[in-house]
N, C-alpha and C. Protein backbone atom coordinates (compact mmCIF):
# COMPACT_ATOMS: atom_id res chain seq x y z
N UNK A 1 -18.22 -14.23 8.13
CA UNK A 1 -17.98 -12.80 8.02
C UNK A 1 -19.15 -12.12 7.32
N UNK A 2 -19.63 -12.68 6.51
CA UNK A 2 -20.46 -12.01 5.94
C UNK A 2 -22.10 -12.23 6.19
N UNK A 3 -21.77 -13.07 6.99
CA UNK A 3 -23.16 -13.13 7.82
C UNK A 3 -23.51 -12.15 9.30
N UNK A 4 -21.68 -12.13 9.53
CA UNK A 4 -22.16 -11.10 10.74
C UNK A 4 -22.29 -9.46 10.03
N UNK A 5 -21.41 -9.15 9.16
CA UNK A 5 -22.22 -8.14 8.11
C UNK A 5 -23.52 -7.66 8.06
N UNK A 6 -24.00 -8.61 7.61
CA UNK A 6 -26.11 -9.02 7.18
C UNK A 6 -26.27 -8.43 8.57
N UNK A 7 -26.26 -8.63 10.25
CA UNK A 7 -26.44 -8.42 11.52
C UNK A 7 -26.50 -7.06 11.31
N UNK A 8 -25.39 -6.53 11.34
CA UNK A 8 -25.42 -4.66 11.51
C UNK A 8 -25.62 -4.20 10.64
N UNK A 9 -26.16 -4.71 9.24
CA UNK A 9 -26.46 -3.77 8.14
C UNK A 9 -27.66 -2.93 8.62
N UNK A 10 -27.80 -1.96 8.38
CA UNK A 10 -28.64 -0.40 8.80
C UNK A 10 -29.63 -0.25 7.26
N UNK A 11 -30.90 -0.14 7.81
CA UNK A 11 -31.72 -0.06 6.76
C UNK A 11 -31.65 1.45 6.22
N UNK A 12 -31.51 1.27 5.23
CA UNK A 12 -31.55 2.68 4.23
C UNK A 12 -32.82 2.99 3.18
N UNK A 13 -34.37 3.63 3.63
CA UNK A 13 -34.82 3.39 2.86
C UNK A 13 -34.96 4.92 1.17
N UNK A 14 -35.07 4.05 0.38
CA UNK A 14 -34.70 5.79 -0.75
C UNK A 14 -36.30 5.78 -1.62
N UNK A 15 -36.33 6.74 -1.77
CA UNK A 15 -37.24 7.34 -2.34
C UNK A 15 -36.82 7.96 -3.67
N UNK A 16 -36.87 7.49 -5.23
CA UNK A 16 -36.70 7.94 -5.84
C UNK A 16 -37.61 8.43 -7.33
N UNK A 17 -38.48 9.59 -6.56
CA UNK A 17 -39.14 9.72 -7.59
C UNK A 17 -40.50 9.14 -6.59
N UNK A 18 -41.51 8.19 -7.05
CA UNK A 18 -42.63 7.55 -6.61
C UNK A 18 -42.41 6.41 -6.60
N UNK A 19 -40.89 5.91 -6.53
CA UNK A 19 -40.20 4.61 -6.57
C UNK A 19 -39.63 4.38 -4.69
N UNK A 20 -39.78 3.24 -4.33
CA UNK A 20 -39.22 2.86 -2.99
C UNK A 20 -38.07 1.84 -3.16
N UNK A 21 -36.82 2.06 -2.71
CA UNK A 21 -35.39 0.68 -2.65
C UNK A 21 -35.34 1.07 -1.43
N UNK A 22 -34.98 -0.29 -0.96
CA UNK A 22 -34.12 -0.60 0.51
C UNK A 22 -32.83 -1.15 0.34
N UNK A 23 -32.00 -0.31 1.05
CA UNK A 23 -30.64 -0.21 0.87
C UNK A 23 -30.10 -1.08 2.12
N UNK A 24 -28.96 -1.66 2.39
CA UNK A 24 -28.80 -1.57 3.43
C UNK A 24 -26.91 -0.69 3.58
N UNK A 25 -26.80 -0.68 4.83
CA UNK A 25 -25.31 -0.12 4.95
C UNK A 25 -24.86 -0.06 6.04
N UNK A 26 -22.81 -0.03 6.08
CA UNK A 26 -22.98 -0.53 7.14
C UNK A 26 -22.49 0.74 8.05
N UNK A 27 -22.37 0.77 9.12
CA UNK A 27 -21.98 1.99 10.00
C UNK A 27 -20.85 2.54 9.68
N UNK A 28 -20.52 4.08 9.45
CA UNK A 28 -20.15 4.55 8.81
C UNK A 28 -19.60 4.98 7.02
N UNK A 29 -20.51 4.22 6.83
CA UNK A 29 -20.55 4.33 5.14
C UNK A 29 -21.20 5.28 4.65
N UNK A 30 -20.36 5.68 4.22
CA UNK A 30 -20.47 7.21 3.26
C UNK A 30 -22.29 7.18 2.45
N UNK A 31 -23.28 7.84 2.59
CA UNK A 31 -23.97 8.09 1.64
C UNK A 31 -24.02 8.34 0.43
N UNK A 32 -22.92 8.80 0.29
CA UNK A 32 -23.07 8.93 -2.29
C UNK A 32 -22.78 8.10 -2.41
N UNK A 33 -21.33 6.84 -1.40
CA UNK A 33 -21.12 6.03 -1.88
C UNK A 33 -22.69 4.92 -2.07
N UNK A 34 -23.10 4.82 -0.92
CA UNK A 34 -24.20 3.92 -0.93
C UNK A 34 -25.21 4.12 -1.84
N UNK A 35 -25.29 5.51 -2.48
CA UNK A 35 -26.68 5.76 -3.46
C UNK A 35 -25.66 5.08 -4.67
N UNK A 36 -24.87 5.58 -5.06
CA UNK A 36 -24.17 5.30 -6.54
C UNK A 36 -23.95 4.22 -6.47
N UNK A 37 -23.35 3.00 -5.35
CA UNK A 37 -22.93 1.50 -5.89
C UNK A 37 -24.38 0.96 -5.80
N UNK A 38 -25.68 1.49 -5.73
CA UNK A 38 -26.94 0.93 -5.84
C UNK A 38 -27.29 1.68 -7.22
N UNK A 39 -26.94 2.33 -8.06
CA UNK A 39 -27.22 2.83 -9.09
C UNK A 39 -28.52 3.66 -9.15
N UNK A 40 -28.75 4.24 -7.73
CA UNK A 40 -29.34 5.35 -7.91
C UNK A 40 -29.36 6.75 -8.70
N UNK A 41 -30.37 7.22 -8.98
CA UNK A 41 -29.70 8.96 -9.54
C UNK A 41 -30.04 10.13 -8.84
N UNK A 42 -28.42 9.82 -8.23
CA UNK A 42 -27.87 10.85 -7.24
C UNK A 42 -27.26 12.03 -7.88
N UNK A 43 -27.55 12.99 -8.44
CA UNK A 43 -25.69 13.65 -8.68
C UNK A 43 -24.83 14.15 -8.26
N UNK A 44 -23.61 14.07 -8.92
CA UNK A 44 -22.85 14.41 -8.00
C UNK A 44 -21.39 14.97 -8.76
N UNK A 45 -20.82 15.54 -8.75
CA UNK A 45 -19.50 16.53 -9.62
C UNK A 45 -18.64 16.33 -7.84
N UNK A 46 -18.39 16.90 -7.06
CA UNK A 46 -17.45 16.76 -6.18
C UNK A 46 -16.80 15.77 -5.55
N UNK A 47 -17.78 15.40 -4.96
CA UNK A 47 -17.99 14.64 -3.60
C UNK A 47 -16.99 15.27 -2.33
N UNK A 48 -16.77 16.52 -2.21
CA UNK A 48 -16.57 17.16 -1.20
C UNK A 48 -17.05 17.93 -0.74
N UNK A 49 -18.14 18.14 -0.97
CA UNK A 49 -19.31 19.53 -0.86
C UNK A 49 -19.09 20.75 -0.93
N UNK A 50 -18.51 21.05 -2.17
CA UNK A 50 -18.12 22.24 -2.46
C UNK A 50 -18.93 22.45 -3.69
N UNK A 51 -18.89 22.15 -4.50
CA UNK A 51 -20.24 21.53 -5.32
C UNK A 51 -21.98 21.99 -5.56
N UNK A 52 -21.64 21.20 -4.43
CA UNK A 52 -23.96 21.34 -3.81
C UNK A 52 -24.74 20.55 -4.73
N UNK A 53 -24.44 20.32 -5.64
CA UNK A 53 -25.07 19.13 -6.49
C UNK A 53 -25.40 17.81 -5.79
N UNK A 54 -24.95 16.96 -4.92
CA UNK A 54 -25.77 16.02 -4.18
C UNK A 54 -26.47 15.96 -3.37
N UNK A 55 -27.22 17.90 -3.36
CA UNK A 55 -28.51 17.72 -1.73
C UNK A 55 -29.11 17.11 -2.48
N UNK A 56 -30.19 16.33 -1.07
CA UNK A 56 -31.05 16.01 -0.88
C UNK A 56 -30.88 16.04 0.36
N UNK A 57 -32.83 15.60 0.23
CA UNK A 57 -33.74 15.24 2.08
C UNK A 57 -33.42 14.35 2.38
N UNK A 58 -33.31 14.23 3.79
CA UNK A 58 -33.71 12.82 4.44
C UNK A 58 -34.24 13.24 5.52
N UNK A 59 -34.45 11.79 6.68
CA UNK A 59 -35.39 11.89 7.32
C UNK A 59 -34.35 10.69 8.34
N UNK A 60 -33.55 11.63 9.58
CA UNK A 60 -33.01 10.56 10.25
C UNK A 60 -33.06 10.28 11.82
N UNK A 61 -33.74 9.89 12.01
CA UNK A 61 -33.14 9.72 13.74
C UNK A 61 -32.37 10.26 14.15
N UNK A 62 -32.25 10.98 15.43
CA UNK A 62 -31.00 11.55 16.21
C UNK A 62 -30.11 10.66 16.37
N UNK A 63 -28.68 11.12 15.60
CA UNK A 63 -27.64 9.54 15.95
C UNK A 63 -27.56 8.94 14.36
N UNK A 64 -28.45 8.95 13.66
CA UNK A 64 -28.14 7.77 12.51
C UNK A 64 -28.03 8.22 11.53
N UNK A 65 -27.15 9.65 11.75
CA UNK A 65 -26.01 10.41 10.65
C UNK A 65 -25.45 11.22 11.46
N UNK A 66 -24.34 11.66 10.26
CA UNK A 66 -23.73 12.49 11.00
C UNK A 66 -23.62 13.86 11.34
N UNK A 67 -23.16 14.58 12.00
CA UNK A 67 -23.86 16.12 11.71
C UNK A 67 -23.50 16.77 11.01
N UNK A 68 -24.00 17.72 10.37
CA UNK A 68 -23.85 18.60 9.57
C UNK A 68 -22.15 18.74 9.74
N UNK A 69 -21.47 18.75 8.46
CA UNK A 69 -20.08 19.25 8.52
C UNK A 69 -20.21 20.87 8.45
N UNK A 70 -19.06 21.80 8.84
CA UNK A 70 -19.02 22.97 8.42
C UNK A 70 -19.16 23.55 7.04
N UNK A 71 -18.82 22.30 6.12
CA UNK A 71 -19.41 22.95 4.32
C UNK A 71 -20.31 22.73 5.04
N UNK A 72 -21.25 21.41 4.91
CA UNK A 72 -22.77 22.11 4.46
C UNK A 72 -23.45 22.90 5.60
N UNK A 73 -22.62 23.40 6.68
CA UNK A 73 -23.34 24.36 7.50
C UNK A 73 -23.12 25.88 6.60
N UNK A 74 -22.13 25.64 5.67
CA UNK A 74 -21.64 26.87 4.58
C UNK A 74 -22.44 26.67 3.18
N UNK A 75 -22.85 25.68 2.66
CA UNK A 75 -23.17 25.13 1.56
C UNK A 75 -24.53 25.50 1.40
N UNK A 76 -25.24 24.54 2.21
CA UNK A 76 -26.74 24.78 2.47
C UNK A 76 -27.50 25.18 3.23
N UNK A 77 -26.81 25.86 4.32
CA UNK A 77 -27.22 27.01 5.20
C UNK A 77 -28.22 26.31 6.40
N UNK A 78 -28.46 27.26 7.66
CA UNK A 78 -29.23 26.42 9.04
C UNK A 78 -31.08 26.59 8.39
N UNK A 79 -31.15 27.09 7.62
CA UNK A 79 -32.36 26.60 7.24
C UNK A 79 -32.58 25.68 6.89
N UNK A 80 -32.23 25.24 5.77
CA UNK A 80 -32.15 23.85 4.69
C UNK A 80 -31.46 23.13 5.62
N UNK A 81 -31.13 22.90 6.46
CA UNK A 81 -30.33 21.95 7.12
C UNK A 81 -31.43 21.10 8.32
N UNK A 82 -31.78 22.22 8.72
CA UNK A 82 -33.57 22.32 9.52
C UNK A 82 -34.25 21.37 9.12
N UNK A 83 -34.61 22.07 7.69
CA UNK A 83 -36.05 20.90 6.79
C UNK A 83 -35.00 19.38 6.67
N UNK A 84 -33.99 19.30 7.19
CA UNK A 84 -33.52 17.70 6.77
C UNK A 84 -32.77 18.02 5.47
N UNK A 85 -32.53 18.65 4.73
CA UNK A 85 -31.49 18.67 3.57
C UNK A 85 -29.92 18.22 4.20
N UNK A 86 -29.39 17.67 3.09
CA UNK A 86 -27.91 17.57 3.47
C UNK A 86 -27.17 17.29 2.12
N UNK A 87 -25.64 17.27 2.03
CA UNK A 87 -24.96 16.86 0.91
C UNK A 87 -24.44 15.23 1.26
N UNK A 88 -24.94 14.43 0.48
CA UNK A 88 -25.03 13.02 0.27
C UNK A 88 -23.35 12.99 0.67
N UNK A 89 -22.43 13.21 0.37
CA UNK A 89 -21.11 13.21 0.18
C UNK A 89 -20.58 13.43 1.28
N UNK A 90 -21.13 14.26 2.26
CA UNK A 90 -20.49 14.57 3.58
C UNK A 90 -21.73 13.81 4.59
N UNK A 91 -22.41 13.02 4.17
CA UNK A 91 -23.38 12.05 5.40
C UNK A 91 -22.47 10.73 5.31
N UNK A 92 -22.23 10.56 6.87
CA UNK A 92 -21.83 8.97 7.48
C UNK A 92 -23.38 8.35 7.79
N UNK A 93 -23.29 7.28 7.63
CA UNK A 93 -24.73 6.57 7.87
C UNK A 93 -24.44 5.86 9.61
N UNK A 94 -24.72 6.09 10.22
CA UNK A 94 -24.58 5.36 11.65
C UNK A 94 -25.89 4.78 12.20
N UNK A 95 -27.12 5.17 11.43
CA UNK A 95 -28.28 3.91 11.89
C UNK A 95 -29.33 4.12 10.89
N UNK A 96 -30.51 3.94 10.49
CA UNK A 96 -31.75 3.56 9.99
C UNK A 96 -32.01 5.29 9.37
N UNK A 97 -32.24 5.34 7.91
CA UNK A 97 -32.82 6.35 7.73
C UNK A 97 -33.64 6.36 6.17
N UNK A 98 -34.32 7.38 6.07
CA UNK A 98 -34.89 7.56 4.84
C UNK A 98 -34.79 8.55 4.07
N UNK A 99 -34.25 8.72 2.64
CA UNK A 99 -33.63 9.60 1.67
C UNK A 99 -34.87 10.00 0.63
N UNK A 100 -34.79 11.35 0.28
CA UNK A 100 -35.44 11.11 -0.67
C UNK A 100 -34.30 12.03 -1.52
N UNK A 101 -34.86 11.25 -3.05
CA UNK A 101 -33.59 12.03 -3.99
C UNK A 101 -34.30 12.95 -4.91
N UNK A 102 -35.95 12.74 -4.72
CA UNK A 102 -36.46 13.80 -6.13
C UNK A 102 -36.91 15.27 -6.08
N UNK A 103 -35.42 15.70 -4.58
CA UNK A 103 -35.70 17.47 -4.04
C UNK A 103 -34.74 17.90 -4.44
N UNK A 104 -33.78 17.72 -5.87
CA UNK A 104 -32.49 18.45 -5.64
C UNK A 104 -32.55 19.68 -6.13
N UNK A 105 -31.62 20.92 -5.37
CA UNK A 105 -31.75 22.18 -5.77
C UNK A 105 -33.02 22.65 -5.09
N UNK A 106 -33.86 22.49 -4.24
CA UNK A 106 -35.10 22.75 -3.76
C UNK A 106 -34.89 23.52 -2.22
N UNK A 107 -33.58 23.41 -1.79
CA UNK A 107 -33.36 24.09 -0.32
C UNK A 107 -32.69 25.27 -0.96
């Protein structure tokens, strides 16, 4: 079981600061969850995106998240959504992407 795990784990790479971790995760796993059980510094007060405290950038392939929910089409608006911003809390991970965490408050 936990070898077929290792198979579909989805590379997550984070950027924190001038620091690089590779995460992995598996399809559909929540993003805050995946930054916080890696002890990243994410923040975060909600985790329903009402909040706005867990944007950040990323950088994902078409497909390997999920789309924008209606908060953060309310939260962080079609601009910031544009440049790749999102709320960590409302991203499903569904394939290969790259985070960075040292833009918060910047959209």
């Amino acid at each position: 079981m936990e070898q077929e795990k290792k198979q579909h784990a989805l590379a997550i790479t984070v950027w924190a600061g001038n620091k690089q971790h590779q995460l992995n995760a598996a399809r559909g796993d929540n993003l805050l969850m995946v930054l916080t059980r890696a002890k990243l510094p994410v923040e975060f007060f909600c985790t329903t995106g009402k909040c706005r405290t867990c944007i950040l950038r990323l950088q994902a392939p078409v497909g390997s998240a999920s789309p924008a929910s209606a908060t953060e089409q309310y939260r962080v608006g079609r601009e910031a959504l544009a440049k790749g911003f999102r709320l960590a809390c409302q991203v499903f991970i569904s394939g290969p992407m790259t985070v960075f965490l040292d833009t918060p408050g910047s959209a």
